[in-house]
N, C-alpha and C. Protein backbone atom coordinates (compact mmCIF):
# COMPACT_ATOMS: atom_id res chain seq x y z
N UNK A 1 2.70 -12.60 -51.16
CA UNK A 1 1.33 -12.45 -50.71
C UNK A 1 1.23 -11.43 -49.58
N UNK A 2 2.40 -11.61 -48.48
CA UNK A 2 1.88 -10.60 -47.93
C UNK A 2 2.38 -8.99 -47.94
N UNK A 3 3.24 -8.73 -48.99
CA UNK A 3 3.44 -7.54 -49.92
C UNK A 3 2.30 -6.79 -50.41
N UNK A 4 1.26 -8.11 -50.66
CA UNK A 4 0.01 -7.73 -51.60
C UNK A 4 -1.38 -6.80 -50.47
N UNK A 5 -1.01 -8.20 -49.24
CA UNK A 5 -2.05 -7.78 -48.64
C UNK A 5 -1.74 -6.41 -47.65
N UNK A 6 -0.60 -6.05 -47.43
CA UNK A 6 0.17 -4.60 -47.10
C UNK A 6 -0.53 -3.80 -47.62
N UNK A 7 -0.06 -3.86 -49.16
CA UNK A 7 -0.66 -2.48 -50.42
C UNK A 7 -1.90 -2.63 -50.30
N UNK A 8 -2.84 -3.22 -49.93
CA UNK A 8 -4.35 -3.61 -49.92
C UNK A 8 -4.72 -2.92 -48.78
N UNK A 9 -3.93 -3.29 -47.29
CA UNK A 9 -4.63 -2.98 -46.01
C UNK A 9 -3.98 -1.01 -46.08
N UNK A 10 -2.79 -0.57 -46.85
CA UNK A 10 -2.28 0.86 -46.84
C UNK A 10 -3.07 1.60 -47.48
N UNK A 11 -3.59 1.12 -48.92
CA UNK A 11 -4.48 1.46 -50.00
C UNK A 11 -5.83 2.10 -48.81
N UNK A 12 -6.38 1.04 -48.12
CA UNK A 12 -7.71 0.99 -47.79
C UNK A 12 -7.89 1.74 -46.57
N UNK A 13 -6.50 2.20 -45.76
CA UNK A 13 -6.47 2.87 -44.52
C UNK A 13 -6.48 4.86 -44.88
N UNK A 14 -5.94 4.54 -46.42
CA UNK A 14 -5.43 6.20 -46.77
C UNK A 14 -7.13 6.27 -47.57
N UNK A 15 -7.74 5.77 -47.53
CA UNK A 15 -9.01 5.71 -48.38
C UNK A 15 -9.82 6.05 -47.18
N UNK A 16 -9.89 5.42 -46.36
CA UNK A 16 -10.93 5.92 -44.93
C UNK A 16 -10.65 6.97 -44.10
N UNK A 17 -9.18 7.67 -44.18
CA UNK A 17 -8.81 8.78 -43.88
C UNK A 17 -8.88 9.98 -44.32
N UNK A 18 -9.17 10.23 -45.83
CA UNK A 18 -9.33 11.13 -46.57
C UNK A 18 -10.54 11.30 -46.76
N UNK A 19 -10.88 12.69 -45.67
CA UNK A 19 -12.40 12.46 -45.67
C UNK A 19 -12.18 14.30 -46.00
N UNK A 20 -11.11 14.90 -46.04
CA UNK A 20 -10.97 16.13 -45.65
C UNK A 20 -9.91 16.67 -46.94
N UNK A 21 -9.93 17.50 -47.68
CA UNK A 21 -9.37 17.95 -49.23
C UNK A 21 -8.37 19.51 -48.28
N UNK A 22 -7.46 19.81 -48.73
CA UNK A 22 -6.48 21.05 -48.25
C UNK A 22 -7.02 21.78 -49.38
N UNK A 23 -7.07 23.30 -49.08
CA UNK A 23 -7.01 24.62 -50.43
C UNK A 23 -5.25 24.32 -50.65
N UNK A 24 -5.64 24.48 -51.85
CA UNK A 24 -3.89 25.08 -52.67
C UNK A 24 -4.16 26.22 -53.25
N UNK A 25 -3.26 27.03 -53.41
CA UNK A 25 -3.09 28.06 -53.68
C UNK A 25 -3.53 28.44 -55.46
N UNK A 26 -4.53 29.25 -55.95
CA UNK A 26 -5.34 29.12 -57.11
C UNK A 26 -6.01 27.99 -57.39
N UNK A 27 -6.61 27.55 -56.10
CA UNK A 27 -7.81 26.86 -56.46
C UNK A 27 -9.15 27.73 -56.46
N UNK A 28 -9.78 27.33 -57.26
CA UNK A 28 -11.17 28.42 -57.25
C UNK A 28 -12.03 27.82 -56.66
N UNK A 29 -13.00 28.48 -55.32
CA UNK A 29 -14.27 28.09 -55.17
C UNK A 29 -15.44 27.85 -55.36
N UNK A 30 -15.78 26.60 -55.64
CA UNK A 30 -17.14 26.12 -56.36
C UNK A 30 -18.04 27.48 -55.56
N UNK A 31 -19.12 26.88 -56.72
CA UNK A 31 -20.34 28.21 -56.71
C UNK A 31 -21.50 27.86 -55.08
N UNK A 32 -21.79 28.38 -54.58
CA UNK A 32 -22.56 27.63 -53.28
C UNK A 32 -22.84 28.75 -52.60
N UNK A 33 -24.18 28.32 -51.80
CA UNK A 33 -25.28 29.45 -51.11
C UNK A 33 -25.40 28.76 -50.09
N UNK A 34 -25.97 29.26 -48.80
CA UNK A 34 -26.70 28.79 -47.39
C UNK A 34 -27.88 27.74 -47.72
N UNK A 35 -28.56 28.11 -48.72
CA UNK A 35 -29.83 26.89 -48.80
C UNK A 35 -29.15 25.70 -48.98
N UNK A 36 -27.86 25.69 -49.67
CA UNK A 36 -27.42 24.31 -50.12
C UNK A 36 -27.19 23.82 -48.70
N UNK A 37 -27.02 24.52 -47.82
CA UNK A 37 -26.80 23.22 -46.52
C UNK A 37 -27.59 23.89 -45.54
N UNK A 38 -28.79 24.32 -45.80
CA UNK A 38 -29.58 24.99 -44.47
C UNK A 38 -29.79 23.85 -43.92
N UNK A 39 -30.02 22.14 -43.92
CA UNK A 39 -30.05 20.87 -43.32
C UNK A 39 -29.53 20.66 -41.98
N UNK A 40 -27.97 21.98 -42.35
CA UNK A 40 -26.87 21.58 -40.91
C UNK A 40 -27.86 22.61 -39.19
N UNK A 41 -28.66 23.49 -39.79
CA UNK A 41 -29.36 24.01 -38.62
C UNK A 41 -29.76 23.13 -37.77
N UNK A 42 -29.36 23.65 -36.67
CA UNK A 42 -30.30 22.83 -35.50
C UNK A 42 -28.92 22.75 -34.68
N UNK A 43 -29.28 21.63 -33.18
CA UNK A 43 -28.64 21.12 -32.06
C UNK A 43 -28.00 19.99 -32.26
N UNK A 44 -26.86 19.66 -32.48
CA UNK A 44 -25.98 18.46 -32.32
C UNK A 44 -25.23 18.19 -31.30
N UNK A 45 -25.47 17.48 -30.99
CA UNK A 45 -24.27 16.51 -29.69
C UNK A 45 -23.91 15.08 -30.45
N UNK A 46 -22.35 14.79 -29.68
CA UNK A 46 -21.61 13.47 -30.01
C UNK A 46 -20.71 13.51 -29.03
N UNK A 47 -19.59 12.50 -29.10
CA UNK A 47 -18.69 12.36 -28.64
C UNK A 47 -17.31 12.96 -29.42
N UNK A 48 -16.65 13.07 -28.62
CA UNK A 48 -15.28 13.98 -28.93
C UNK A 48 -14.21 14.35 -28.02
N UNK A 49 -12.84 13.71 -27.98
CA UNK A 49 -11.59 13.53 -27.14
C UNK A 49 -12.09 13.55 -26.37
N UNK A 50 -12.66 12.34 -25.72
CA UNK A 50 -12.79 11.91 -24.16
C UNK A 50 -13.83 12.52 -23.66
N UNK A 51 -14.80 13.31 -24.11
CA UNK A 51 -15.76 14.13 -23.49
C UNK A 51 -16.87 14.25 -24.86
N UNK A 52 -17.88 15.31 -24.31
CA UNK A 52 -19.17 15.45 -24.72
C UNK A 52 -18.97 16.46 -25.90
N UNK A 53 -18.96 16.69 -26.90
CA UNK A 53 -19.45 17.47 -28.27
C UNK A 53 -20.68 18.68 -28.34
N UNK A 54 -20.61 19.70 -28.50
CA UNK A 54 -22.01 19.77 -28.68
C UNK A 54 -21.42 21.46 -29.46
N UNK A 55 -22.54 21.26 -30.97
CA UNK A 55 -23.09 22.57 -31.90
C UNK A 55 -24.48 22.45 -32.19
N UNK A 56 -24.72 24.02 -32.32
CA UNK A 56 -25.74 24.74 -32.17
C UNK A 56 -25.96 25.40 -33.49
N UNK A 57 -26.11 25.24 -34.89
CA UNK A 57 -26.39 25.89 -35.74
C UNK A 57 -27.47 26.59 -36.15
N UNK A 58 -27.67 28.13 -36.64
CA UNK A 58 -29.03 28.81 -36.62
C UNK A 58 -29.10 28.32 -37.87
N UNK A 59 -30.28 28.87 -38.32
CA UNK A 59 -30.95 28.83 -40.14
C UNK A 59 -30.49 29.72 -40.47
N UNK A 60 -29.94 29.69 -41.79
CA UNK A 60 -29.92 31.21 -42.82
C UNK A 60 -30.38 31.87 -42.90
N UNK A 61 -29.74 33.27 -42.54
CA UNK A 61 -30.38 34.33 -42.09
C UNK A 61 -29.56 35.12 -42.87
N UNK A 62 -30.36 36.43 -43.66
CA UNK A 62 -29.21 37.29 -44.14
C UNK A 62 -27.72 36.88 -44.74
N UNK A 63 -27.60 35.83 -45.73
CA UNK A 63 -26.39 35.36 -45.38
C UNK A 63 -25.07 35.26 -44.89
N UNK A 64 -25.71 34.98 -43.46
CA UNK A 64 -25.13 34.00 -42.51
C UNK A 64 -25.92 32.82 -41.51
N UNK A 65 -24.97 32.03 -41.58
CA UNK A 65 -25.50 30.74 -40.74
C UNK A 65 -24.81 30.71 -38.81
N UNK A 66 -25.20 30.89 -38.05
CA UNK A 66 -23.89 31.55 -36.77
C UNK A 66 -24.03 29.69 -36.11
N UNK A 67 -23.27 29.35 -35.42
CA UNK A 67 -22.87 28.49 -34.84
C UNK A 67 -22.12 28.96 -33.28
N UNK A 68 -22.05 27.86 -32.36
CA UNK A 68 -21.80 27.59 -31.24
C UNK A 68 -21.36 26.34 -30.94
N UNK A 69 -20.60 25.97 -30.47
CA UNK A 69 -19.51 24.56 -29.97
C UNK A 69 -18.87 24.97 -28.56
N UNK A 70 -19.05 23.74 -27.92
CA UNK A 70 -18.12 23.56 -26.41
C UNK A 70 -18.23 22.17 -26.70
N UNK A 71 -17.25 22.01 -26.16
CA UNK A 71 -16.55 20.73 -25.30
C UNK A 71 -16.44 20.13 -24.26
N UNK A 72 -17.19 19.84 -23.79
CA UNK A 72 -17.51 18.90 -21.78
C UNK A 72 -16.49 17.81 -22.03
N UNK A 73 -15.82 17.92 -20.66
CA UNK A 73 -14.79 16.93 -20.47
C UNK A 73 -14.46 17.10 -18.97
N UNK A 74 -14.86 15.79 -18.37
CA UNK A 74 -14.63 15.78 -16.65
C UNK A 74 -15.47 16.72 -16.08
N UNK A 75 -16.66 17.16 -17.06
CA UNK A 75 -17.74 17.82 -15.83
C UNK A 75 -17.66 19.40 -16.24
N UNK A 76 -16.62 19.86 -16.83
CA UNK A 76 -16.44 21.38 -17.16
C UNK A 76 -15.91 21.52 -18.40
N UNK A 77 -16.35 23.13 -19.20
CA UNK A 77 -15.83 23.33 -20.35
C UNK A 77 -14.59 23.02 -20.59
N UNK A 78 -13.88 22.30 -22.25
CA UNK A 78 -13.32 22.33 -22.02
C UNK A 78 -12.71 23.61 -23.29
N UNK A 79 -13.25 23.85 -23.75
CA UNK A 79 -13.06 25.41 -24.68
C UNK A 79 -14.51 25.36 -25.34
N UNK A 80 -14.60 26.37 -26.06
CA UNK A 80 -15.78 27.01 -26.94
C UNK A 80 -14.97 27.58 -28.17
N UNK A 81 -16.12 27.44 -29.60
CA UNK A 81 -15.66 27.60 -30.73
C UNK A 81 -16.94 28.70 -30.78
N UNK A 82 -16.57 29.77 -31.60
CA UNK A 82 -18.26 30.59 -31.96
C UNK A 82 -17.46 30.98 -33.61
N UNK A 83 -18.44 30.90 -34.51
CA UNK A 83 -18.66 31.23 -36.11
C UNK A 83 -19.57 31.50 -36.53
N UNK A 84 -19.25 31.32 -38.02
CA UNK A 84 -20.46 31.23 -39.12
C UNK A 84 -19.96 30.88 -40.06
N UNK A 85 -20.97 30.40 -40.94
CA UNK A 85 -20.42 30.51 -42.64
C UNK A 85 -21.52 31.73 -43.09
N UNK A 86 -20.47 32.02 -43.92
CA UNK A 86 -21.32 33.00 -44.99
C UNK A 86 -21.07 33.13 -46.37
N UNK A 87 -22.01 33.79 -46.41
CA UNK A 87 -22.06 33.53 -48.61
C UNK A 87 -20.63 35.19 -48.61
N UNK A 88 -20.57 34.95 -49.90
CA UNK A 88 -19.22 35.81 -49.80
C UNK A 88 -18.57 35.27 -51.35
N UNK A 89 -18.75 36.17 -52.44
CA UNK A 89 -18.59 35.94 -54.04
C UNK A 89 -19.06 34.66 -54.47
N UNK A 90 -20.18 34.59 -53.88
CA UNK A 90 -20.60 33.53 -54.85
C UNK A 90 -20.70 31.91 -54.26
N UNK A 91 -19.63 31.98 -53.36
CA UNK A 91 -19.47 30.74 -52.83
C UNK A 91 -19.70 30.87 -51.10
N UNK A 92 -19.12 30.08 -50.35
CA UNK A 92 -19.29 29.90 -49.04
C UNK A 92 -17.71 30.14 -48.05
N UNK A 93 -17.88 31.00 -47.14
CA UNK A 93 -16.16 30.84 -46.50
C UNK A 93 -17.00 30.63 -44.53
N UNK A 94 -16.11 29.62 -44.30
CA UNK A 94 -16.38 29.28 -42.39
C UNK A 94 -15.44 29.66 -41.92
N UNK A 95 -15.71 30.89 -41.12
CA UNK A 95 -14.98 31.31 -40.04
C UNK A 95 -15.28 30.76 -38.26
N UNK A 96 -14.31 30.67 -37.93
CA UNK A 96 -14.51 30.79 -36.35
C UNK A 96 -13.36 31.44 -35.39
N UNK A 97 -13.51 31.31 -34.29
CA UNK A 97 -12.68 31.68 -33.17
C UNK A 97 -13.06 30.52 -32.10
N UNK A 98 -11.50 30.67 -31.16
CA UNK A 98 -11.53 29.56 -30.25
C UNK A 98 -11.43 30.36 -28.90
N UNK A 99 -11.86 29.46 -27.75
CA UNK A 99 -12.34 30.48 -26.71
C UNK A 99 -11.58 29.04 -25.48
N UNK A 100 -11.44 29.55 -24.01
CA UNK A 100 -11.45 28.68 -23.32
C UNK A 100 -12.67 28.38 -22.59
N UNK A 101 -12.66 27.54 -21.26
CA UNK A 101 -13.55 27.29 -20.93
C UNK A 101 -14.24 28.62 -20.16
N UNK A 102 -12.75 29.78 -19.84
CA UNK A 102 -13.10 31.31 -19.17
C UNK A 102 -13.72 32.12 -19.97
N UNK A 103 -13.48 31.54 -21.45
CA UNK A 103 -13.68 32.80 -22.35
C UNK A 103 -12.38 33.37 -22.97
N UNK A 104 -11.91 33.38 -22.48
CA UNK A 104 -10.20 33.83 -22.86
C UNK A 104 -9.95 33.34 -24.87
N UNK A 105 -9.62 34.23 -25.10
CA UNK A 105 -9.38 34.06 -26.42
C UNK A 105 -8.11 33.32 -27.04
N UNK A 106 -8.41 32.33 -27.97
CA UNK A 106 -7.02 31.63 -28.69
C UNK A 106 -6.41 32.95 -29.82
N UNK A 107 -7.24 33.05 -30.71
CA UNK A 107 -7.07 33.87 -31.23
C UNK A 107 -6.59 35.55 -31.29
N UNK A 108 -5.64 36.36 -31.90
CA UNK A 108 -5.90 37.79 -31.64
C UNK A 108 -7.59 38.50 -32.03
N UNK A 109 -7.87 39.22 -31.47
CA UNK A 109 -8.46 40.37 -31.37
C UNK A 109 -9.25 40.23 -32.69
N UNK A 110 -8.77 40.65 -34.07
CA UNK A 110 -9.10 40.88 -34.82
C UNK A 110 -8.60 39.20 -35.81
N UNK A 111 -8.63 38.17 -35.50
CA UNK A 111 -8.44 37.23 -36.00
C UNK A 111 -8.93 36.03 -35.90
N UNK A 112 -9.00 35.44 -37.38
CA UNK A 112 -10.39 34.47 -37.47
C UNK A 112 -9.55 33.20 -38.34
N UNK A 113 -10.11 31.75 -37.77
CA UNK A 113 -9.65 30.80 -38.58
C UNK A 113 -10.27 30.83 -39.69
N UNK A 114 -9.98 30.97 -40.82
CA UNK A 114 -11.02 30.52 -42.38
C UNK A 114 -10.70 29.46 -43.00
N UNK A 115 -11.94 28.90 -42.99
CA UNK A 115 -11.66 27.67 -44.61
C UNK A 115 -12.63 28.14 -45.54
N UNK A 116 -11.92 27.93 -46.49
CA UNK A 116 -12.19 28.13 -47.70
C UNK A 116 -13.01 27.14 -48.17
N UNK A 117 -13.84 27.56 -49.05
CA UNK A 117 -14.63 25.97 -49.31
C UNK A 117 -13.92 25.82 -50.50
N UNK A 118 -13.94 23.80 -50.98
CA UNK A 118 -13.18 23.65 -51.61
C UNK A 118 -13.91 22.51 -52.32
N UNK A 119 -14.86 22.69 -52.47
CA UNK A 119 -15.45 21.39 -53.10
C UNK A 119 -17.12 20.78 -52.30
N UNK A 120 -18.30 21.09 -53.24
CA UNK A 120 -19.10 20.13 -53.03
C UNK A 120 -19.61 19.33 -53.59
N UNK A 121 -20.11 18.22 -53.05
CA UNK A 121 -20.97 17.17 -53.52
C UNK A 121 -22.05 17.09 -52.42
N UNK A 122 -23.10 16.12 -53.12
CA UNK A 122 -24.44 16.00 -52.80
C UNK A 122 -25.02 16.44 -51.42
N UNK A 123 -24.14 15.71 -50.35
CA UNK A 123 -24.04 15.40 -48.82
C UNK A 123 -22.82 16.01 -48.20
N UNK A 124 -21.64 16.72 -48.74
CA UNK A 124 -20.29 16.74 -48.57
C UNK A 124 -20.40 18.26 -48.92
N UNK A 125 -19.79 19.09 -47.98
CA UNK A 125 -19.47 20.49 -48.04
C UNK A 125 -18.13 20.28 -47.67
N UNK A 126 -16.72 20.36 -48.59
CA UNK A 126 -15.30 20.63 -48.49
C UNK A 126 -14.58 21.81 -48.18
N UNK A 127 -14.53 22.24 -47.06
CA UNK A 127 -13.56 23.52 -46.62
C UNK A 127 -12.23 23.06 -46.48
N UNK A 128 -11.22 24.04 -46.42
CA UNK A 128 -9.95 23.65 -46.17
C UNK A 128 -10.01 22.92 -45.34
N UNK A 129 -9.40 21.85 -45.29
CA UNK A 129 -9.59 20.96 -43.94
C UNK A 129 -10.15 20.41 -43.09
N UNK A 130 -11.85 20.90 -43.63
CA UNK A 130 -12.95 20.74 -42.93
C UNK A 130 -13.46 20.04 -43.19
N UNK A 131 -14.19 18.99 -43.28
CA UNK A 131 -15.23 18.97 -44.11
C UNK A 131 -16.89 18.26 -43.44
N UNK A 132 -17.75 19.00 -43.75
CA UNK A 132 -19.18 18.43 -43.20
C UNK A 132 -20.30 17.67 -43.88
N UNK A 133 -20.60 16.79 -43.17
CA UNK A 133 -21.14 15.25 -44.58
C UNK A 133 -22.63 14.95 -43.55
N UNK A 134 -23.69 15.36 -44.23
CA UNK A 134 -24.77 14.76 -44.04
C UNK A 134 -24.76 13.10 -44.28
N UNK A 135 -25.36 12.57 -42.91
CA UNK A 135 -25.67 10.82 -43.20
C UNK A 135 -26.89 11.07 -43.15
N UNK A 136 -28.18 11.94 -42.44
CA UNK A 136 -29.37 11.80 -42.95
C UNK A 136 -29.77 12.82 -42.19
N UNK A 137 -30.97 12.54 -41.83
CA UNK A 137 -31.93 14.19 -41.07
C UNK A 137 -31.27 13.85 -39.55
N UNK A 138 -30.76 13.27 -39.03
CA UNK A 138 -30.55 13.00 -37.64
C UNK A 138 -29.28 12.79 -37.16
N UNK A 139 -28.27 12.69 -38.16
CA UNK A 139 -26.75 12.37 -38.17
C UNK A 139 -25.74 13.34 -38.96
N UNK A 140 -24.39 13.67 -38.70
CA UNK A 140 -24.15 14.15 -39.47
C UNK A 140 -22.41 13.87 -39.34
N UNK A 141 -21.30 14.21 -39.66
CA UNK A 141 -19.97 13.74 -39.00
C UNK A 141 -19.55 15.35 -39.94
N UNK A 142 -18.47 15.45 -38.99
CA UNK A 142 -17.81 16.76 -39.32
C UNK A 142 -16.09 16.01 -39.44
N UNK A 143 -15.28 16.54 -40.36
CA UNK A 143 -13.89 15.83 -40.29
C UNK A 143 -13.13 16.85 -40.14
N UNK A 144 -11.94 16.82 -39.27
CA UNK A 144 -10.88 17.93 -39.01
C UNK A 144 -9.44 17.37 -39.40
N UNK A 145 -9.25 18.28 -40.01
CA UNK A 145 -7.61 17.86 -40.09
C UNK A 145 -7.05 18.92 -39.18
N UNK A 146 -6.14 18.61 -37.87
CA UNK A 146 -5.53 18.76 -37.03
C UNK A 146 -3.91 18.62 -37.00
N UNK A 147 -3.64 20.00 -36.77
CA UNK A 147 -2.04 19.74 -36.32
C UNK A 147 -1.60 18.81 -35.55
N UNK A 148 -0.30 18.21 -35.36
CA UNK A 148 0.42 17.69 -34.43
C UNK A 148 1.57 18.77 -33.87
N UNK A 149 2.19 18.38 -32.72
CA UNK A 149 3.13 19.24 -32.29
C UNK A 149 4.47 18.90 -33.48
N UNK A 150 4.49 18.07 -33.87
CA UNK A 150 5.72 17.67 -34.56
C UNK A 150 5.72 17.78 -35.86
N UNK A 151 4.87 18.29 -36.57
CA UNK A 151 5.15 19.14 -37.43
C UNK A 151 3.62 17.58 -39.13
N UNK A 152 3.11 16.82 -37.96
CA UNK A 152 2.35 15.94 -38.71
C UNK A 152 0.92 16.51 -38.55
N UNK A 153 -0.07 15.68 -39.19
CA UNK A 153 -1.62 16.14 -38.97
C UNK A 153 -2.38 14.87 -38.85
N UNK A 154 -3.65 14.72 -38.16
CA UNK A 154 -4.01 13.68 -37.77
C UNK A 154 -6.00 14.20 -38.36
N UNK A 155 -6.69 13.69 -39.47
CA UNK A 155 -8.21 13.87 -39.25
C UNK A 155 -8.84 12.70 -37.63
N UNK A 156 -9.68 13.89 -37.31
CA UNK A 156 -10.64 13.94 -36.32
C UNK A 156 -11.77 13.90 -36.86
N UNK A 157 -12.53 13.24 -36.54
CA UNK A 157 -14.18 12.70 -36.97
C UNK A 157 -14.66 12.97 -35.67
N UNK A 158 -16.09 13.78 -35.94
CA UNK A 158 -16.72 14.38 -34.92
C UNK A 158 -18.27 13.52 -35.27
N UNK A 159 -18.97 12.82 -34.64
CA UNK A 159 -19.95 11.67 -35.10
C UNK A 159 -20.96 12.74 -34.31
N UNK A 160 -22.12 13.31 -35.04
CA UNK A 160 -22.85 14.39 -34.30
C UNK A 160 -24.44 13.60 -34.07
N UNK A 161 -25.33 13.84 -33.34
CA UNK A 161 -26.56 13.17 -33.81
C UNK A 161 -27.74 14.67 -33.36
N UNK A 162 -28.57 14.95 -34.13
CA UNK A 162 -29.64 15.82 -34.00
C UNK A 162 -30.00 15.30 -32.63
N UNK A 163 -30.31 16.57 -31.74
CA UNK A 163 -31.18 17.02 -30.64
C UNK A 163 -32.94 17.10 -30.25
């Protein structure tokens, strides 16, 4: 019995974790435009590692959608993210760059994180590793799959609520 209830409580933990799909290599990107998620525009704040959350998404424009993210923690930035998604063959690719709280760049010069989109459904936009899930006009959760130093990955749930 309690073999059973193991495979039950492992089953149900890898089920609430997988909120976030990886690209493999020759996977093709579903077909997808900016209207399909012009919804994500607007001001979000939540909580996030110990501190305050907060993105800024414009409306589709020209396709592109631009975004803005910082991180408050103990009163001061604790980095800044700036992107977009954009349409790009047909489908959708999210870029960003990571910034500190100075401005100082994570990234080189000429270099950008991309996910690939990898899958949608109704409420659910799947980027590599990303993924962004409408709960309604006022909520929304973003999922990260995150490195570890040791060579593991951990998803991060970002719980956002409209401004």
């Amino acid at each position: 019995m309690k073999y059973l209830l193991f495979i039950v409580f492992s089953a149900t933990c890898v089920l609430q974790a997988q909120n976030t799909i990886s690209y493999e290599e020759g996977m093709a990107s579903p077909d997808a435009n900016l209207i399909d998620i012009e919804w994500l525009a607007g001001h979000w704040k939540g909580e996030a590692f110990g501190g305050i959350a907060e993105e800024i998404w414009s409306p589709p424009t020209d396709g592109t959608m631009m975004f803005s993210f910082r991180l408050i923690d103990k009163g001061a930035v604790s980095f800044y993210e700036f992107g977009h998604i954009i349409e790009m063959d047909g489908t959708l690719l999210l870029q960003l760059k990571h910034f500190d709280g100075d401005l100082g760049g994570w990234e080189q010069k000429d270099e950008t994180v991309d996910f690939i989109l990898v899958k949608v459904e109704e409420n659910k936009f799947y980027f590599d590793d990303f993924t962004i899930e409408r709960i309604s006009d006022t909520e929304i959760n973003m999922y990260v799959e995150v490195s570890e130093e040791e060579g593991t990955s951990n998803e991060i749930t970002f719980n956002y609520h409209r401004q």
